[in-house]
Protein backbone atom coordinates (compact mmCIF):
# COMPACT_ATOMS: atom_id res chain seq x y z
CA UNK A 1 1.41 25.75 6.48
CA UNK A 2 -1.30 24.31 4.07
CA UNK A 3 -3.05 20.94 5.04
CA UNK A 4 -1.15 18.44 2.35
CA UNK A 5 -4.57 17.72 1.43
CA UNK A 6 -5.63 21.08 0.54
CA UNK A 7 -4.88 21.54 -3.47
CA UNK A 8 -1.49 23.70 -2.93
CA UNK A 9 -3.55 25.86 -6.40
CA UNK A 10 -7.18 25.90 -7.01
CA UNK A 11 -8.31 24.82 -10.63
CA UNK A 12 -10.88 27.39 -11.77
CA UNK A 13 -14.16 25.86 -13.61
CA UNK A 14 -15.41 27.67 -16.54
CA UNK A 15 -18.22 30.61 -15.47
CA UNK A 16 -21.59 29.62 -15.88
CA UNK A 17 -24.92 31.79 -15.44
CA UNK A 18 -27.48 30.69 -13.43
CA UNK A 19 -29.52 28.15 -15.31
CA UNK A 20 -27.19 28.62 -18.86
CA UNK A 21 -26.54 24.62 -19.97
CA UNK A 22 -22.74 23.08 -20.44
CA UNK A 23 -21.17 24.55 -23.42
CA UNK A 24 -18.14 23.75 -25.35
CA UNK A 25 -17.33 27.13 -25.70
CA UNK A 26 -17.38 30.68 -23.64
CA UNK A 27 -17.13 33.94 -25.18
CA UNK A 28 -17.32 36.46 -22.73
CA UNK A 29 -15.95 40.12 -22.68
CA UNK A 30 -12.83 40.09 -21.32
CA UNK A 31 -12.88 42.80 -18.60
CA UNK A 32 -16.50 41.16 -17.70
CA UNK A 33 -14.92 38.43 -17.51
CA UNK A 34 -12.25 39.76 -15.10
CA UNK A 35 -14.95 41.28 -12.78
CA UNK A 36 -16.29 37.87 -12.06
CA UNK A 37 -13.50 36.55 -10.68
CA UNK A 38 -11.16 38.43 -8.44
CA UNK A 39 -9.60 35.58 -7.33
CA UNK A 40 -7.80 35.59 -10.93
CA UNK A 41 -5.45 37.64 -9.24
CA UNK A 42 -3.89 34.42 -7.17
CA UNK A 43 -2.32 31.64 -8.31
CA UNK A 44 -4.35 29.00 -9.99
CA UNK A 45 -5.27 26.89 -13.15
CA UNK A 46 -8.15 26.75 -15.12
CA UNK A 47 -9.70 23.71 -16.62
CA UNK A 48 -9.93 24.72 -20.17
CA UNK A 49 -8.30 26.37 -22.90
CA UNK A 50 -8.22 30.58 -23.09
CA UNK A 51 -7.59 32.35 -25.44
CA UNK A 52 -7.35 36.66 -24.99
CA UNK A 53 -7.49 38.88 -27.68
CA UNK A 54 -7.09 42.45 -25.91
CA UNK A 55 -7.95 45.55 -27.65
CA UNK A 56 -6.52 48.16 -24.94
CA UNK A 57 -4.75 48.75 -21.66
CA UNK A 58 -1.96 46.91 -20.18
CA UNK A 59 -0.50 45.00 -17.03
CA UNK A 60 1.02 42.19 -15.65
CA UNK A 61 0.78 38.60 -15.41
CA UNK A 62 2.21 34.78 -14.64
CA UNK A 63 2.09 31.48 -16.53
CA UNK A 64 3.75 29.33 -14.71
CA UNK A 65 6.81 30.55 -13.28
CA UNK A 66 7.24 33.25 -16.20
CA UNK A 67 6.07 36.80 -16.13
CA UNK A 68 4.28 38.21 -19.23
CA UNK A 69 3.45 42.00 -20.26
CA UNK A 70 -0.26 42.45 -21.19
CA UNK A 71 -0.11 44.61 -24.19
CA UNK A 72 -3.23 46.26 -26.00
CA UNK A 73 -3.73 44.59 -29.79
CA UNK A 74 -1.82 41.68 -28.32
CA UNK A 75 -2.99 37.72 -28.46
CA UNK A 76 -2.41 35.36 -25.39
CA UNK A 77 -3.18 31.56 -25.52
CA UNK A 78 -3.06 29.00 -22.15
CA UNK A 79 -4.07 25.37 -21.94
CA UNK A 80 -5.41 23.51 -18.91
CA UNK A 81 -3.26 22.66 -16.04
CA UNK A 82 -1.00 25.95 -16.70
CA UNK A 83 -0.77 27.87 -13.37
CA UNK A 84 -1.36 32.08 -13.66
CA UNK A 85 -1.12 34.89 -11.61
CA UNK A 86 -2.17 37.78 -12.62
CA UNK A 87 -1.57 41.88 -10.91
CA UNK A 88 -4.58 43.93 -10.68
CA UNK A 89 -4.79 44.97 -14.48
CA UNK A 90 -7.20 46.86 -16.47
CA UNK A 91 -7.71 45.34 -19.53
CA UNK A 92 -10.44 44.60 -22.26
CA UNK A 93 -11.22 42.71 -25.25
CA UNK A 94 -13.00 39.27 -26.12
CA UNK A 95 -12.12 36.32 -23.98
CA UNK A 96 -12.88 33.02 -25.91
CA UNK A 97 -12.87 29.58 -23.16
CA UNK A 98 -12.65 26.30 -24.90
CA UNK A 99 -13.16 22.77 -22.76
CA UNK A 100 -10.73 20.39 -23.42
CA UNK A 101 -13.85 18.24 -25.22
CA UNK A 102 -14.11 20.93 -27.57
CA UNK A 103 -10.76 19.17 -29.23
CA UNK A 104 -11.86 15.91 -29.22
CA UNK A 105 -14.78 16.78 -31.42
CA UNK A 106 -14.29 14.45 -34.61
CA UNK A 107 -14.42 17.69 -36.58
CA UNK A 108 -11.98 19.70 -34.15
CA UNK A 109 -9.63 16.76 -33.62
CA UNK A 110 -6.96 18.24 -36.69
CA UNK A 111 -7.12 21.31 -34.48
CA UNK A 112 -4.58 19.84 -32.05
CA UNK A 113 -2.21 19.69 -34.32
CA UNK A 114 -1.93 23.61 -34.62
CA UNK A 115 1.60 24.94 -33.53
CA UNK A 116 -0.29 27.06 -30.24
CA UNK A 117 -1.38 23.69 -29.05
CA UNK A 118 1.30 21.94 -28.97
CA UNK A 119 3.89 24.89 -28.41
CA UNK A 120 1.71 27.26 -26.03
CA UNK A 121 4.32 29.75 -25.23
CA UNK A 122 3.85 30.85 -29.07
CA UNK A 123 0.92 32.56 -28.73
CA UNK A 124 1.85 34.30 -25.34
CA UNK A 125 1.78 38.06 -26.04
CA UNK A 126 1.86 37.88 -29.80
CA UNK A 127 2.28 41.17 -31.24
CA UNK A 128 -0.39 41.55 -33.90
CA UNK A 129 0.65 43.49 -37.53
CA UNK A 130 -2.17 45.72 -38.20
CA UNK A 131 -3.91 43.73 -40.77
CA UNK A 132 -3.39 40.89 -38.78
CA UNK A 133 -4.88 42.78 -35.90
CA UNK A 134 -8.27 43.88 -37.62
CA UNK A 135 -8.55 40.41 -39.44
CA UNK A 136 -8.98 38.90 -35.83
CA UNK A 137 -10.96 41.59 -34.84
CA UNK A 138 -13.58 40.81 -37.09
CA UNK A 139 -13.44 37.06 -36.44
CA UNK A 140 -14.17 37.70 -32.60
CA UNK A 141 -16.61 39.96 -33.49
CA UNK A 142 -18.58 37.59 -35.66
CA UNK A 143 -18.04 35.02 -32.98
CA UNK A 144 -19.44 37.22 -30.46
CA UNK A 145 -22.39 38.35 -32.38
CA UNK A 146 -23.38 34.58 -33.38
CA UNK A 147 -22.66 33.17 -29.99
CA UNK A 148 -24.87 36.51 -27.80
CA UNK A 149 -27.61 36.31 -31.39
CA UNK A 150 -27.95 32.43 -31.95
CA UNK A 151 -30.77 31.80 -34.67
CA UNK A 152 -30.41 28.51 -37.14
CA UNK A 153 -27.19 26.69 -37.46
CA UNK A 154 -26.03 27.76 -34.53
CA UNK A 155 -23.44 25.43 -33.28
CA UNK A 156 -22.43 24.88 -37.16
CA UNK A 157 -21.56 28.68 -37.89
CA UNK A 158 -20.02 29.22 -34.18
CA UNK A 159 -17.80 26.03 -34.69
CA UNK A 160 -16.84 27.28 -38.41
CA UNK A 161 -16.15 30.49 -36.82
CA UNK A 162 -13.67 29.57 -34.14
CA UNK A 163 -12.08 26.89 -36.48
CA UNK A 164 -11.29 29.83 -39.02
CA UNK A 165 -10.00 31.97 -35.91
CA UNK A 166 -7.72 28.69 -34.70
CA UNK A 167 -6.04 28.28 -38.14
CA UNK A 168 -5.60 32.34 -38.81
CA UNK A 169 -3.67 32.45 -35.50
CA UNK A 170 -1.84 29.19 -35.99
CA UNK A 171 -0.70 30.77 -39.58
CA UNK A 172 0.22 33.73 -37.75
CA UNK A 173 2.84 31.47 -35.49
CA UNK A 174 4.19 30.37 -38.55
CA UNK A 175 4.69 33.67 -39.95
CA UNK A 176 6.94 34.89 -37.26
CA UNK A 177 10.19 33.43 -37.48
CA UNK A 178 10.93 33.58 -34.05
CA UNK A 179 8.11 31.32 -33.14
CA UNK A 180 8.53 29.08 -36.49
CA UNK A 181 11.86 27.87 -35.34
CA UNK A 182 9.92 25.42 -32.50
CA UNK A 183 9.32 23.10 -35.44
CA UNK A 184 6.81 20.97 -37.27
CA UNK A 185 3.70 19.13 -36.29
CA UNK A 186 4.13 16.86 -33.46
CA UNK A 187 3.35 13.65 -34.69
CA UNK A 188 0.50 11.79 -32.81
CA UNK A 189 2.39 9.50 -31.38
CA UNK A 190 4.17 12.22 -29.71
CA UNK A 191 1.28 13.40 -28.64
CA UNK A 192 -0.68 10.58 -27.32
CA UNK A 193 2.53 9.97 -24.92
CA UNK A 194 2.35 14.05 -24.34
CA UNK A 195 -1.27 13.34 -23.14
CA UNK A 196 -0.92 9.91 -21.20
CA UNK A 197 2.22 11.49 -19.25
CA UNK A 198 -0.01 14.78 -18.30
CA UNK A 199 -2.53 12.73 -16.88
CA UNK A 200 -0.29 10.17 -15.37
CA UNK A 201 3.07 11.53 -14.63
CA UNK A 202 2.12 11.43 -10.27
CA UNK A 203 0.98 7.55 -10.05
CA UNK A 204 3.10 6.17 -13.25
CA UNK A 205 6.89 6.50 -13.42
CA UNK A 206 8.55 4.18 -15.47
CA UNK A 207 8.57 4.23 -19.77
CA UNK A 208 6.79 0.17 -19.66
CA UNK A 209 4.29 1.72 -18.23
CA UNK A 210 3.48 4.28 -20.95
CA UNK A 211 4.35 1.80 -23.13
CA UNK A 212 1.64 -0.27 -21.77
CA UNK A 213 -1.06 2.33 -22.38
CA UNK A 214 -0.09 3.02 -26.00
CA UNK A 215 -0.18 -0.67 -26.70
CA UNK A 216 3.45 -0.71 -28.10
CA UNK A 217 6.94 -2.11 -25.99
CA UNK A 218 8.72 0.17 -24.22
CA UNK A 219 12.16 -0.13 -26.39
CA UNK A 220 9.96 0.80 -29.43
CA UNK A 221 8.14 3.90 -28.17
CA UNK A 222 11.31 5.26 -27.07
CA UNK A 223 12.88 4.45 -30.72
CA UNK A 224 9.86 6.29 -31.82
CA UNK A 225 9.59 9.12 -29.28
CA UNK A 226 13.67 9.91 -29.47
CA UNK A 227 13.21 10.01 -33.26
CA UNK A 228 9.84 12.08 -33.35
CA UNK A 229 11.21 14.50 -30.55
CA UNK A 230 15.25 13.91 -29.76
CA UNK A 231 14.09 13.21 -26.29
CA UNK A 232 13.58 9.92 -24.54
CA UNK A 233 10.16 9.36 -22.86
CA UNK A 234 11.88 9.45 -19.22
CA UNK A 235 13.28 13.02 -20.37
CA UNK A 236 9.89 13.79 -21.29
CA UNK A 237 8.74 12.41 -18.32
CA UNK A 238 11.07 13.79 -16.15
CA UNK A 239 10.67 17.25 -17.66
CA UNK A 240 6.84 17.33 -16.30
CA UNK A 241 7.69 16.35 -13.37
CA UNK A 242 9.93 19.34 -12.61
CA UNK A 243 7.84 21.43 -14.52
CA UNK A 244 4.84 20.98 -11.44
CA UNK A 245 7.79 20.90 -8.86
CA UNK A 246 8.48 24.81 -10.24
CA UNK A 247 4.80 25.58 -10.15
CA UNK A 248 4.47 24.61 -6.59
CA UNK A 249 7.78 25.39 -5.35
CA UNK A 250 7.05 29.12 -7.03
CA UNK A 251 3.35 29.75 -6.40
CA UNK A 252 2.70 28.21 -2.88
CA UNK A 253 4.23 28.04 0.24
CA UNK A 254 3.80 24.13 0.58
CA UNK A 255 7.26 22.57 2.09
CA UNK A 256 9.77 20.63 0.39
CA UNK A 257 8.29 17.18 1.81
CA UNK A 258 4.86 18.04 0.67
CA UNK A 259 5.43 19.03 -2.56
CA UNK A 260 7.79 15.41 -3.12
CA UNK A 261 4.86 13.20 -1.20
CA UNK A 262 2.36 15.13 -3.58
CA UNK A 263 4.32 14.11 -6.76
CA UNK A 264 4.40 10.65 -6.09
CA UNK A 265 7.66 10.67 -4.39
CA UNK A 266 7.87 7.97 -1.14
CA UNK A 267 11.30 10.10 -0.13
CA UNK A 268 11.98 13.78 0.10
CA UNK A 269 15.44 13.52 0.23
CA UNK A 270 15.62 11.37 -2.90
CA UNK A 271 13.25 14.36 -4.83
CA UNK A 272 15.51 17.03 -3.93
CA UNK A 273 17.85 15.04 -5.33
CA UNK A 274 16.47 14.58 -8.81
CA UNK A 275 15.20 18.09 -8.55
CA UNK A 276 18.91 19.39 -8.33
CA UNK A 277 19.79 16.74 -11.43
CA UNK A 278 17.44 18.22 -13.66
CA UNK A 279 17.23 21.80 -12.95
CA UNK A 280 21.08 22.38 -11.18
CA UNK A 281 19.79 24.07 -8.05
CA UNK A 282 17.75 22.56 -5.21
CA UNK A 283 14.48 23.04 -4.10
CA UNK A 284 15.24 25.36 -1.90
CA UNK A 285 17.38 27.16 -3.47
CA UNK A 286 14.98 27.77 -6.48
CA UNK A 287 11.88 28.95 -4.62
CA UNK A 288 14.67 31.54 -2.75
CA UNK A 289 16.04 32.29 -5.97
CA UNK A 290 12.59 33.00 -7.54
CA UNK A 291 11.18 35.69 -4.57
């Protein structure tokens, strides 16, 4: 049994060369990529945004608790904080790693609002048209060539680049009627609360005190939030809660009690509890379900 204060799943740090400064963005090969870190193939999260464009072979792999097919001429999109697994998989194509600071760039801010971000199952596996397919091609190629070549403007024609790429494939989740149905932009609201409950949701666990940090009462953000979303900010709340509680429960081997004491529960039997509310099963019962 893990030490409860052992991370139960390693957070990866973006790859950096000896000596090569902090960047905002990555581009790296994607089966170079792979090579560097073998421990890919265990479960873990990554502190930044990926996003895969793969050109050719095939495989396996986990976000969260949900297994995805790598498929050649595919795209596949994850935000910090997911967890992935991944089988040993031969793959290749360009591998483009975004810090979260990248979006808080004045000029990449309206990026957030893009259906992938907010939605990122949409872009998992997206099966590219082939038009579609050699329009991103070129894109990563011309972000690839500027990022290994820089000369003047650098940062100004990389940035342009991988805003053009953001909005093609955001387009592209519009396009496909499946993926369309999750709905329209999140309003910021929405997403400020989306934000302040990801980096909050162990230590605060009641709506006044979201309400708190967005400067509003607590009866009107949930007016706002249940009108923005249908959801009340406990559901929302309560929703990434379980969510970790599956990612731990799935990917490690961390008991019941742990998992509760590291979610900010004071009583194991009252998690199991709430975990059996929300998802019908207990704790138990899902991680045996899920082997």
């Amino acid at each position: 049994m893990r030490s409860p204060t052992t991370p139960a799943i390693p957070t990866h740090t973006l790859f950096r060369a000896p000596g090569e400064r902090v960047r905002l963005v990555t581009v790296r090969h994607h089966d170079t990529l792979l090579d560097q870190r073998k421990s890919w193939l265990l479960p873990h999260r990554k502190d930044y945004y990926l996003l895969l464009l793969l050109t050719s072979g095939s495989g396996r792999y986990w976000l969260d608790t949900v297994p995805h097919e790598f498929r050649a001429d595919s795209l596949f999109f994850s935000t910090p904080t997911q967890v992935h697994a991944k089988e040993e998989v031969q793959t290749a194509g360009t591998a483009i790693c975004l810090t979260p600071d990248f979006f808080t760039q004045a000029a990449n801010a309206d990026l957030r609002q893009l259906p992938f971000l907010q939605y990122p199952h949409l872009s998992h596996g997206l099966r590219l048209a082939p038009n579609d397919l050699t329009e991103l091609r070129q894109l990563c190629q011309r972000i690839v060539q500027e990022y290994e070549q820089p000369a003047d403007l650098h940062d100004e024609l990389l940035y342009a680049y991988l805003r053009v790429l953001l909005l093609t494939i955001g387009r592209l989740c519009y396009q496909q009627p499946s993926r369309a149905a999750a709905g329209p932009t999140v309003p910021s609201l929405y997403h400020r609360l989306q934000a302040s409950i990801e980096h909050h949701y162990k230590t605060l666990r009641d709506v006044p005190a979201y309400a708190q940090l967005l400067h509003l009462s607590a009866n009107h953000l949930n007016t706002i939030i249940k009108e923005q979303s249908g959801k009340t900010v406990l559901q929302l709340l309560h929703e990434r809660q379980l969510l970790e509680a599956k990612r731990l429960l799935y990917h490690t081997e961390r008991s019941v009690k742990e998992i509760a004491f590291e979610l900010g529960f004071q009583d194991a039997a009252y998690f199991t509890r709430f975990f059996k509310r929300l998802a019908g099963v207990t704790p138990l019962h899902y991680r045996t379900g899920s082997e």
